[in-house]
C-alpha atoms as a PDB file:
ATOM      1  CA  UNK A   1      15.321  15.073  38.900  1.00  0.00           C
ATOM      2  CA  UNK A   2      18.777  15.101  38.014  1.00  0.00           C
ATOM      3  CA  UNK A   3      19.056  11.078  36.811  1.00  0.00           C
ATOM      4  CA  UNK A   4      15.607  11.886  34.785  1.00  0.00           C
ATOM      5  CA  UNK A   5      17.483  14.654  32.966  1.00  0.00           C
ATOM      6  CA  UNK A   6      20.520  13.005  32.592  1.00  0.00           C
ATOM      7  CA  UNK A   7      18.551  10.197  30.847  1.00  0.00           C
ATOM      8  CA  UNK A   8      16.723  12.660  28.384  1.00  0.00           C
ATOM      9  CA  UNK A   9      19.781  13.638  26.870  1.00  0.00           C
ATOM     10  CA  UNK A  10      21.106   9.672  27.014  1.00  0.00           C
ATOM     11  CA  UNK A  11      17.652   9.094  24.503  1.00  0.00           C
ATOM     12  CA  UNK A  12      18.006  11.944  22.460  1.00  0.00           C
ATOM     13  CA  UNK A  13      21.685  11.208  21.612  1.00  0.00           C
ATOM     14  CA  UNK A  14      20.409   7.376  20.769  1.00  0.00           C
ATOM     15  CA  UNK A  15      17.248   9.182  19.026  1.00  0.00           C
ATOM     16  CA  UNK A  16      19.907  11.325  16.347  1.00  0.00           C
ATOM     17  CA  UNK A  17      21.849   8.420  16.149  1.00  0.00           C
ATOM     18  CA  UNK A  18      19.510   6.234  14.909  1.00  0.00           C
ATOM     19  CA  UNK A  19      17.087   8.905  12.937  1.00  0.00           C
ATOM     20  CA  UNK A  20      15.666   5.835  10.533  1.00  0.00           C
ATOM     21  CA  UNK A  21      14.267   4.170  13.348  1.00  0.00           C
ATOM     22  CA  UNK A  22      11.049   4.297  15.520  1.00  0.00           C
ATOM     23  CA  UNK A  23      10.139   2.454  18.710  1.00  0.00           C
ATOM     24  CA  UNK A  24      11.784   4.055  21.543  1.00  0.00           C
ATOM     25  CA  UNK A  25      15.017   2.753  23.415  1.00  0.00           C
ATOM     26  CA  UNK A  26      14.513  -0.887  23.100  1.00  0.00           C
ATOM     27  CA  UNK A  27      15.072  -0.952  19.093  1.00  0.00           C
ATOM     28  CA  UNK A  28      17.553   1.588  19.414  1.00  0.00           C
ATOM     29  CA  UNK A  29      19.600  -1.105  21.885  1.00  0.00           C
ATOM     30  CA  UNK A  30      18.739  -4.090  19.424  1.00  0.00           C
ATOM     31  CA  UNK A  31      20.377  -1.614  16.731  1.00  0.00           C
ATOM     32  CA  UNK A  32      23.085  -1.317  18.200  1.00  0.00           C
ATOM     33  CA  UNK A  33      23.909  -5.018  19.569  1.00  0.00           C
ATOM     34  CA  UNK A  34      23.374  -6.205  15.874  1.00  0.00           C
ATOM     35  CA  UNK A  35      27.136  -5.790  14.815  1.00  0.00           C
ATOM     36  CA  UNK A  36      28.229  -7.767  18.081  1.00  0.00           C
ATOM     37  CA  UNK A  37      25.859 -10.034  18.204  1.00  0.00           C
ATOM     38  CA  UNK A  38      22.462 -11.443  16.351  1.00  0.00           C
ATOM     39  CA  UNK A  39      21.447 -13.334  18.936  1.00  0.00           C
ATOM     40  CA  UNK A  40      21.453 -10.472  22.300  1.00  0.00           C
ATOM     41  CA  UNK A  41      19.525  -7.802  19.604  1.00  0.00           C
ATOM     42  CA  UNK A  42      16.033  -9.729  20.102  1.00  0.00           C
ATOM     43  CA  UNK A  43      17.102  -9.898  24.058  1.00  0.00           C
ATOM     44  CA  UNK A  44      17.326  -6.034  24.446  1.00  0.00           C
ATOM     45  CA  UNK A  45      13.988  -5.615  22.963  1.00  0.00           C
END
């Protein structure tokens, strides 16, 4: 119970981070490899 809330608040921080973007925690993760790297985005969806 306590990992399950711990992880709501890890997607709603991701969730007002990236406010322009729908899909859920996989394109939030490709978001934000994209300035590292183009090529692990597409491997984090």
């Amino acid at each position: 119970m306590t990992m399950g809330f711990l992880q709501s608040f890890t997607y709603a921080e991701m969730a007002g981070m990236f406010s322009n973007k729908s899909g859920g925690a996989s394109i939030y993760g490709a978001t934000a490899w994209l300035r590292y790297s183009k090529v692990i985005a597409p491997l984090s969806v």
